[in-house]
N, C-alpha and C. Protein backbone atom coordinates (compact mmCIF):
# COMPACT_ATOMS: atom_id res chain seq x y z
N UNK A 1 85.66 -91.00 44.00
CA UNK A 1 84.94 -90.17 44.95
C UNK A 1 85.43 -88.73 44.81
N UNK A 2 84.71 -88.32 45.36
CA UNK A 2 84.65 -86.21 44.78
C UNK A 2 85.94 -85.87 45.80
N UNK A 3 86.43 -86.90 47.00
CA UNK A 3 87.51 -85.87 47.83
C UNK A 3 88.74 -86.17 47.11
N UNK A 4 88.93 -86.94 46.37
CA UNK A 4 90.19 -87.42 45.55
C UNK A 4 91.04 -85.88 45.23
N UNK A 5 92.06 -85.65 45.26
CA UNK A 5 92.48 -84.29 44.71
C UNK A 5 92.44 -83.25 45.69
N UNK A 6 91.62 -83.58 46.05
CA UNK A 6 90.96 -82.20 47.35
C UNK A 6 92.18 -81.92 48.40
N UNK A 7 92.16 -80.55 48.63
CA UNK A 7 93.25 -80.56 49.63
C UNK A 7 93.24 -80.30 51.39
N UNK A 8 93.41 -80.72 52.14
CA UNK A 8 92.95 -80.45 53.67
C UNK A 8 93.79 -78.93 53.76
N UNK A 9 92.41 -77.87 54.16
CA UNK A 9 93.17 -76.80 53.91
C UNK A 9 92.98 -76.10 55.16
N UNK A 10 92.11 -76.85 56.33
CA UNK A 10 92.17 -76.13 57.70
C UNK A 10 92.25 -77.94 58.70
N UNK A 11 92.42 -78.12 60.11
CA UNK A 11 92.27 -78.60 60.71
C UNK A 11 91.92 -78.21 62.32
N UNK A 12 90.86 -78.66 62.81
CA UNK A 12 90.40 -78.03 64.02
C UNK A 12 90.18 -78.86 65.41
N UNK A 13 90.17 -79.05 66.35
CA UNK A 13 90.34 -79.71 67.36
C UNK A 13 88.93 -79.27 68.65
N UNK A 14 88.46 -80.09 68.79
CA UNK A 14 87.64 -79.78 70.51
C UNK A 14 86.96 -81.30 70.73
N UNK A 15 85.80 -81.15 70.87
CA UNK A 15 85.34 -83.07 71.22
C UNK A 15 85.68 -83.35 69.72
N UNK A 16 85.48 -82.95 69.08
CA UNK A 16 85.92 -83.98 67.28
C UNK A 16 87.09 -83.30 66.95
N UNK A 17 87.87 -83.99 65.81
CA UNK A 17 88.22 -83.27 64.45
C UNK A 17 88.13 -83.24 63.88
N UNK A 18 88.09 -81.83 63.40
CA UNK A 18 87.74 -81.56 61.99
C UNK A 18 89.06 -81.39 60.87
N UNK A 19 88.61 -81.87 59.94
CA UNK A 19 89.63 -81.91 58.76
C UNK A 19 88.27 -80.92 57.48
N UNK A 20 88.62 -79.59 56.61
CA UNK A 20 88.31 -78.92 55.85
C UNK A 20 88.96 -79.26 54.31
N UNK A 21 88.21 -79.67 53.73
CA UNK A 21 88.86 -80.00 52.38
C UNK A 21 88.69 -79.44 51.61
N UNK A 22 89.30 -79.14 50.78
CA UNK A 22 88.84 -77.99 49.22
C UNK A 22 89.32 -78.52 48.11
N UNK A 23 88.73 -78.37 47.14
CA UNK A 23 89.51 -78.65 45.80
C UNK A 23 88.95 -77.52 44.64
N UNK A 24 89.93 -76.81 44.36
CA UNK A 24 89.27 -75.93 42.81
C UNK A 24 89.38 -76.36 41.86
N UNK A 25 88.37 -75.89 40.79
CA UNK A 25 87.86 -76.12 39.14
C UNK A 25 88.90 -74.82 39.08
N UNK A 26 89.81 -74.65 37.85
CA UNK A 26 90.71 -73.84 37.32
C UNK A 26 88.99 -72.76 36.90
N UNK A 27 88.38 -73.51 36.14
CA UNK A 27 87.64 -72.32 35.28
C UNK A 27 86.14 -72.23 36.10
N UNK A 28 85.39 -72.95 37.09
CA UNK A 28 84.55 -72.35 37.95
C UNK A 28 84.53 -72.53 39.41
N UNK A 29 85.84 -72.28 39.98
CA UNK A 29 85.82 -71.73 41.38
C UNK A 29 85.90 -72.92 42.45
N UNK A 30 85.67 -73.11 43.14
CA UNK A 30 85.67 -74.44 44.00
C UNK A 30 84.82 -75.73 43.76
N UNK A 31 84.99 -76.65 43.45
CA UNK A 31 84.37 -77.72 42.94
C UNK A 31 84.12 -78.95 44.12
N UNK A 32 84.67 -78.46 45.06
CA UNK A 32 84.67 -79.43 46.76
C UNK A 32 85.35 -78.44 47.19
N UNK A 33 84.14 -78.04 48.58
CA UNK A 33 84.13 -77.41 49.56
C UNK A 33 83.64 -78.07 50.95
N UNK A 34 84.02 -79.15 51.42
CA UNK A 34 83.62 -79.86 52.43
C UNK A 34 84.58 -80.01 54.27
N UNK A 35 83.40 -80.93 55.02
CA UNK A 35 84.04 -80.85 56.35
C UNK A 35 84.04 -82.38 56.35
N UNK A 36 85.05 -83.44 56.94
CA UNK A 36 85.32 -84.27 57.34
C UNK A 36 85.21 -84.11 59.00
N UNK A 37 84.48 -84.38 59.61
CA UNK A 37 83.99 -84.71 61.33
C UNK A 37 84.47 -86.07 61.88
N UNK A 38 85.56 -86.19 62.66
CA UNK A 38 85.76 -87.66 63.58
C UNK A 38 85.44 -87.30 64.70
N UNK A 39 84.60 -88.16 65.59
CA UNK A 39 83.59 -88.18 66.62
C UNK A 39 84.24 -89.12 67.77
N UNK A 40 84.98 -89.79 67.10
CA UNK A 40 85.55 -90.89 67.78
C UNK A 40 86.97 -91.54 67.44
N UNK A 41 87.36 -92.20 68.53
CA UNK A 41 88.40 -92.70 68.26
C UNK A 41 89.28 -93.10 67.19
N UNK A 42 90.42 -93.00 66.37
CA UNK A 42 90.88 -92.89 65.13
C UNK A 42 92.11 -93.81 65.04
N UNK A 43 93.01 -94.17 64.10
CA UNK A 43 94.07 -94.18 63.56
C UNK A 43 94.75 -93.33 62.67
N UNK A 44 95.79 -92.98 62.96
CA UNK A 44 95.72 -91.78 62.08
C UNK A 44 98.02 -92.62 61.72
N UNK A 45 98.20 -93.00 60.13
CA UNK A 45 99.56 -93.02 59.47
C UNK A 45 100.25 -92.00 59.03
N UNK A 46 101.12 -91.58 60.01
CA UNK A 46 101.92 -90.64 59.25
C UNK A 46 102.55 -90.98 58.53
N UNK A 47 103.45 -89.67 57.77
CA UNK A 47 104.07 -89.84 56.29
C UNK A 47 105.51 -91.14 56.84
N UNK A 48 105.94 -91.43 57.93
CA UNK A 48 106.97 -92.13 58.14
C UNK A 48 106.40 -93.52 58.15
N UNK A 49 105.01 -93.71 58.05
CA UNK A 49 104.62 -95.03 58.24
C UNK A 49 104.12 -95.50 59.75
N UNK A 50 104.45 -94.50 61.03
CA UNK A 50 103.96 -95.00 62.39
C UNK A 50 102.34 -94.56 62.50
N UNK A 51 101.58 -95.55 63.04
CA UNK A 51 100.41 -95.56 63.61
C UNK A 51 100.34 -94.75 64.65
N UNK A 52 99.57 -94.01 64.96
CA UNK A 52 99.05 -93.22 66.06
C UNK A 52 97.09 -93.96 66.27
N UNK A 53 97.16 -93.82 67.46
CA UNK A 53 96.00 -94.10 68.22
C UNK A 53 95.38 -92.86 68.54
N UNK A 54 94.38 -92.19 67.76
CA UNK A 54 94.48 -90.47 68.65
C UNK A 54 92.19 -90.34 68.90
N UNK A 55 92.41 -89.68 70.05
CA UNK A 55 90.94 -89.83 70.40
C UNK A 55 90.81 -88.14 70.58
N UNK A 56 89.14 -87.79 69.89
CA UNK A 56 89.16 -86.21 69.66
C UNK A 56 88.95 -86.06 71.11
N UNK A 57 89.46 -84.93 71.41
CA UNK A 57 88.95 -83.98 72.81
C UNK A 57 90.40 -84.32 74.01
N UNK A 58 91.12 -84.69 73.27
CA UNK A 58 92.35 -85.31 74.06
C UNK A 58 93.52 -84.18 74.10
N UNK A 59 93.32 -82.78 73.33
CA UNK A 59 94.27 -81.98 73.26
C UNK A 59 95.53 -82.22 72.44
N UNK A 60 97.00 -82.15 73.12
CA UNK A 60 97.64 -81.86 72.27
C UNK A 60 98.58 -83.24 71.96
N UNK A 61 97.53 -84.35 72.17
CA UNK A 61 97.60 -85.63 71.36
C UNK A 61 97.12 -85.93 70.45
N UNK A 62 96.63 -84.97 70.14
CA UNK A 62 96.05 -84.66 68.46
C UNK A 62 96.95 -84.21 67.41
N UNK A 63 98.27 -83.98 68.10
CA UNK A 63 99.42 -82.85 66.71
C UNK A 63 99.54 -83.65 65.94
N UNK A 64 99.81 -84.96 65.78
CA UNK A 64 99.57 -85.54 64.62
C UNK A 64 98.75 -84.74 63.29
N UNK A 65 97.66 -85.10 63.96
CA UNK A 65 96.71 -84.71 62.56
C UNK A 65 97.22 -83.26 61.82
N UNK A 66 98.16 -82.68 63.00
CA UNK A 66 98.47 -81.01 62.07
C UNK A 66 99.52 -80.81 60.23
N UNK A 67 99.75 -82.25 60.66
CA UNK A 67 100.74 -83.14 59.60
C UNK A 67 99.89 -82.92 58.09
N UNK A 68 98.59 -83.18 58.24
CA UNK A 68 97.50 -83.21 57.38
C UNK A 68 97.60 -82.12 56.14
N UNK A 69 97.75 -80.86 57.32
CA UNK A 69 97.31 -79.53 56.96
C UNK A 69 98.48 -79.46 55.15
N UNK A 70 97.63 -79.14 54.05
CA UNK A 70 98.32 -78.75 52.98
C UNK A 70 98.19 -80.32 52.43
N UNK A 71 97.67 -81.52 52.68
CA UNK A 71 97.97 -82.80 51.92
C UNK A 71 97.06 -82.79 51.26
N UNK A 72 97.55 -83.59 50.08
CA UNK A 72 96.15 -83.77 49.24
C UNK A 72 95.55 -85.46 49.34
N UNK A 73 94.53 -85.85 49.00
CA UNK A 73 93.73 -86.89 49.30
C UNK A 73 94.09 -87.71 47.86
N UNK A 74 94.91 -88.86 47.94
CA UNK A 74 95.26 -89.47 47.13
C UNK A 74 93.74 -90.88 46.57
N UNK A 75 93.61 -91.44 47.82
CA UNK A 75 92.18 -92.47 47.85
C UNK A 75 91.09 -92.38 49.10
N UNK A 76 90.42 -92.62 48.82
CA UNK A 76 89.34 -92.64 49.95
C UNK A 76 88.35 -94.03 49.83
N UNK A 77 88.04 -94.62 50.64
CA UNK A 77 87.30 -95.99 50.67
C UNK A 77 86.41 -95.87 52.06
N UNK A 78 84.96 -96.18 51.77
CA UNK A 78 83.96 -96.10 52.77
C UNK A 78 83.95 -97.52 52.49
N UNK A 79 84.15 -98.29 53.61
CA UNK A 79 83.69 -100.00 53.04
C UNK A 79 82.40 -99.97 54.26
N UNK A 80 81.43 -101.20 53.69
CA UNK A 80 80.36 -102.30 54.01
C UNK A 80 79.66 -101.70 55.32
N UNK A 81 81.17 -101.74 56.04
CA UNK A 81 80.73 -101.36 57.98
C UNK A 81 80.55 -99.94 58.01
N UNK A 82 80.80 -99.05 57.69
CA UNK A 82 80.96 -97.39 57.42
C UNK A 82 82.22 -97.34 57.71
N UNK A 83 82.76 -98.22 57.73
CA UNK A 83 84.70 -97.38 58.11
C UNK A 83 85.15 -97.02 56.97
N UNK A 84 86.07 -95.47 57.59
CA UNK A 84 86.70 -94.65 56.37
C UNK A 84 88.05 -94.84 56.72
N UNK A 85 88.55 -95.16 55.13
CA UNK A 85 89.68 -94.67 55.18
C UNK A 85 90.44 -93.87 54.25
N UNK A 86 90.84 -92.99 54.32
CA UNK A 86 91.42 -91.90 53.44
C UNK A 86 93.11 -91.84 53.37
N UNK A 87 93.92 -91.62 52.35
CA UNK A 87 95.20 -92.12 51.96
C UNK A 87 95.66 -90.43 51.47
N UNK A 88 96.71 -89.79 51.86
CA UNK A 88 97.07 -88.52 51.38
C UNK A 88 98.45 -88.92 50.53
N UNK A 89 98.92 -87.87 50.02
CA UNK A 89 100.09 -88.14 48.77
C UNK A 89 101.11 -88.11 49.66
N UNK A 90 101.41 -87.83 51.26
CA UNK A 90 102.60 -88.00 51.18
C UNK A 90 102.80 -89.24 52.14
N UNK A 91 101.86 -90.54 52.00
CA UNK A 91 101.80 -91.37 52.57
C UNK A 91 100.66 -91.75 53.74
N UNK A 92 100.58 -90.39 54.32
CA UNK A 92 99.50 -90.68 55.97
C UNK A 92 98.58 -91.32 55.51
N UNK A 93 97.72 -91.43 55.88
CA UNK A 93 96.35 -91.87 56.08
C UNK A 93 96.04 -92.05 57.32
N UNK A 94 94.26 -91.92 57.42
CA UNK A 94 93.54 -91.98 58.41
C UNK A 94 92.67 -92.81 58.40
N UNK A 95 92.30 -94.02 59.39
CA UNK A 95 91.20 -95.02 59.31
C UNK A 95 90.27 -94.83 60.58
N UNK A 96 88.65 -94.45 60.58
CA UNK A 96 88.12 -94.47 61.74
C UNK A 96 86.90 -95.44 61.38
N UNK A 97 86.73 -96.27 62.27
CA UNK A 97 85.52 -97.38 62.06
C UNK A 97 84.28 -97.05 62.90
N UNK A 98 82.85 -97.95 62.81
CA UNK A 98 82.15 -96.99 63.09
C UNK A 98 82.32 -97.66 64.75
N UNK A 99 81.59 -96.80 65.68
CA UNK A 99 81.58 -97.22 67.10
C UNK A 99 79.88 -97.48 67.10
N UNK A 100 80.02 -99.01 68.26
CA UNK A 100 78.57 -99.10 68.80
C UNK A 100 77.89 -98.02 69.50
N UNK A 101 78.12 -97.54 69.96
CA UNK A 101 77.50 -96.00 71.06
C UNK A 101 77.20 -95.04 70.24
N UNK A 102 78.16 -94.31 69.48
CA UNK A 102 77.87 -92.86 68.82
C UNK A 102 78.25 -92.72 67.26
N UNK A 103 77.87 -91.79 67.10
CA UNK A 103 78.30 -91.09 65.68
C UNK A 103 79.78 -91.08 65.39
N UNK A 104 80.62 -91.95 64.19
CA UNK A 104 81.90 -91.79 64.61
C UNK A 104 82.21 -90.67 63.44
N UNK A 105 81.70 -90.17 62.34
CA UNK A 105 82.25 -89.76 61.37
C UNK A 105 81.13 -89.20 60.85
N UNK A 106 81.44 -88.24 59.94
CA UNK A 106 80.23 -87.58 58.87
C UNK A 106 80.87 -86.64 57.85
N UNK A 107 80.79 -86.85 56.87
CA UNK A 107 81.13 -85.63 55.91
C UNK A 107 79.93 -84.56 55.41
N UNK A 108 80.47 -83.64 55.51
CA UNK A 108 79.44 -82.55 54.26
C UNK A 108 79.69 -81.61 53.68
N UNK A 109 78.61 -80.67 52.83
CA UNK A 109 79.37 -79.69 52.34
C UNK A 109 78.94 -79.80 50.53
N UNK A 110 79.78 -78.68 49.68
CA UNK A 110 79.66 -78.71 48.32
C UNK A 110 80.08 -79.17 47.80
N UNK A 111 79.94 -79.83 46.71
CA UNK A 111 80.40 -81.02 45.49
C UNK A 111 80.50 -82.33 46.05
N UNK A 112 79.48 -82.51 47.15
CA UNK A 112 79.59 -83.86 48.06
C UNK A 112 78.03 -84.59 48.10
N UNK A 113 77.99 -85.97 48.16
CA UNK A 113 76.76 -86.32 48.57
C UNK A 113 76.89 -86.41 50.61
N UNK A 114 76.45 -85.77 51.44
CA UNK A 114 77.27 -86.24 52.46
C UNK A 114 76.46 -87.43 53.08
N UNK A 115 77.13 -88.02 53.94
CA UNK A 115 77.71 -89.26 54.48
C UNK A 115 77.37 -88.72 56.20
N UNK A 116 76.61 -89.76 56.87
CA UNK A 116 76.98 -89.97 58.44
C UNK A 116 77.02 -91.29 59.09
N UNK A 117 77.98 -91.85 59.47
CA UNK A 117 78.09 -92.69 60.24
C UNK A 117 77.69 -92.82 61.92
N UNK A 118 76.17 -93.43 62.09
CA UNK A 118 75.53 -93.24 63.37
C UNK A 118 76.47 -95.09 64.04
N UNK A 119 75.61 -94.67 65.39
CA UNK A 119 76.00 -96.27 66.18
C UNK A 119 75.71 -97.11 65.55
N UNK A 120 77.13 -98.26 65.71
CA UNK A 120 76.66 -99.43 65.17
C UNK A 120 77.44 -99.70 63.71
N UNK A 121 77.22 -98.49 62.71
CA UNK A 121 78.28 -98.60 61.59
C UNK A 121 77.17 -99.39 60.22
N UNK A 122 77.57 -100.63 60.10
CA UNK A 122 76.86 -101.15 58.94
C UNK A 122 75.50 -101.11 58.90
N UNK A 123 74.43 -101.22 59.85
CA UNK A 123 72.95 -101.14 59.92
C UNK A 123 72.59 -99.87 60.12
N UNK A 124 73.52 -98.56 60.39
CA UNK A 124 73.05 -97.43 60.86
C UNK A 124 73.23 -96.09 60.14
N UNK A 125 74.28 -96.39 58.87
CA UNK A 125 75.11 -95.59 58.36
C UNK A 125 74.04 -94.90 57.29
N UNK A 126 74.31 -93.11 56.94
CA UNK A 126 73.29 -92.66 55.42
C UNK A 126 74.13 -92.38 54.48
N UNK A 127 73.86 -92.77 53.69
CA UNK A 127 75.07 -92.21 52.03
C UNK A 127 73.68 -91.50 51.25
């Protein structure tokens, strides 16, 4: 997948978070320029291995995710149901599955096909 390499180079907080990924081509300029959107409730592994439970719009029970900022995206896996999970090099990772009610996730942006995960998850999801 195109975020492999890519590096989280902003992170932003209000009802979602946002995670900003980038990755440059040495010889034409940015090659992934994208936004990662969580809508909903998350897991989020830090580099020590502890689970966090973190829900967007919750404030400053979000510092976790500031951990992010500068990691690069080692794997990424969209499985069956739309749940993502993404793996960084210095261990974290983040898993959000989809929710029956709302939109839990969406990517977009350049060098991306994007991705939204609506209610429901496996019957609702667009790639």
């Amino acid at each position: 997948m195109a975020l492999i390499g890519s590096r989280v180079d902003r992170t932003s907080f209000d009802q979602q978070v946002r995670l900003s990924l980038c990755a440059l081509d040495p010889d034409e300029g940015y090659r992934l320029d994208a936004e990662l959107v969580l809508e909903t409730p998350f897991l989020l592994r830090d580099a020590a291995g502890e689970w966090h439970e973190l829900d967007p719009g919750t404030g400053v029970s979000l510092a976790p995710v500031l951990a992010l900022y500068g990691q690069s995206v080692t794997s990424v896996d969209v499985r069956d149901s739309g749940a993502l999970v993404v793996d960084f090099q210095d261990g974290a990772g983040l898993w959000v599955g989809p929710d029956p009610q709302y939109e839990s996730w969406h990517l977009t942006g350049h060098g991306i096909d994007p991705i939204m995960v609506g209610p429901g998850g496996e019957e609702d999801w667009l790639r």
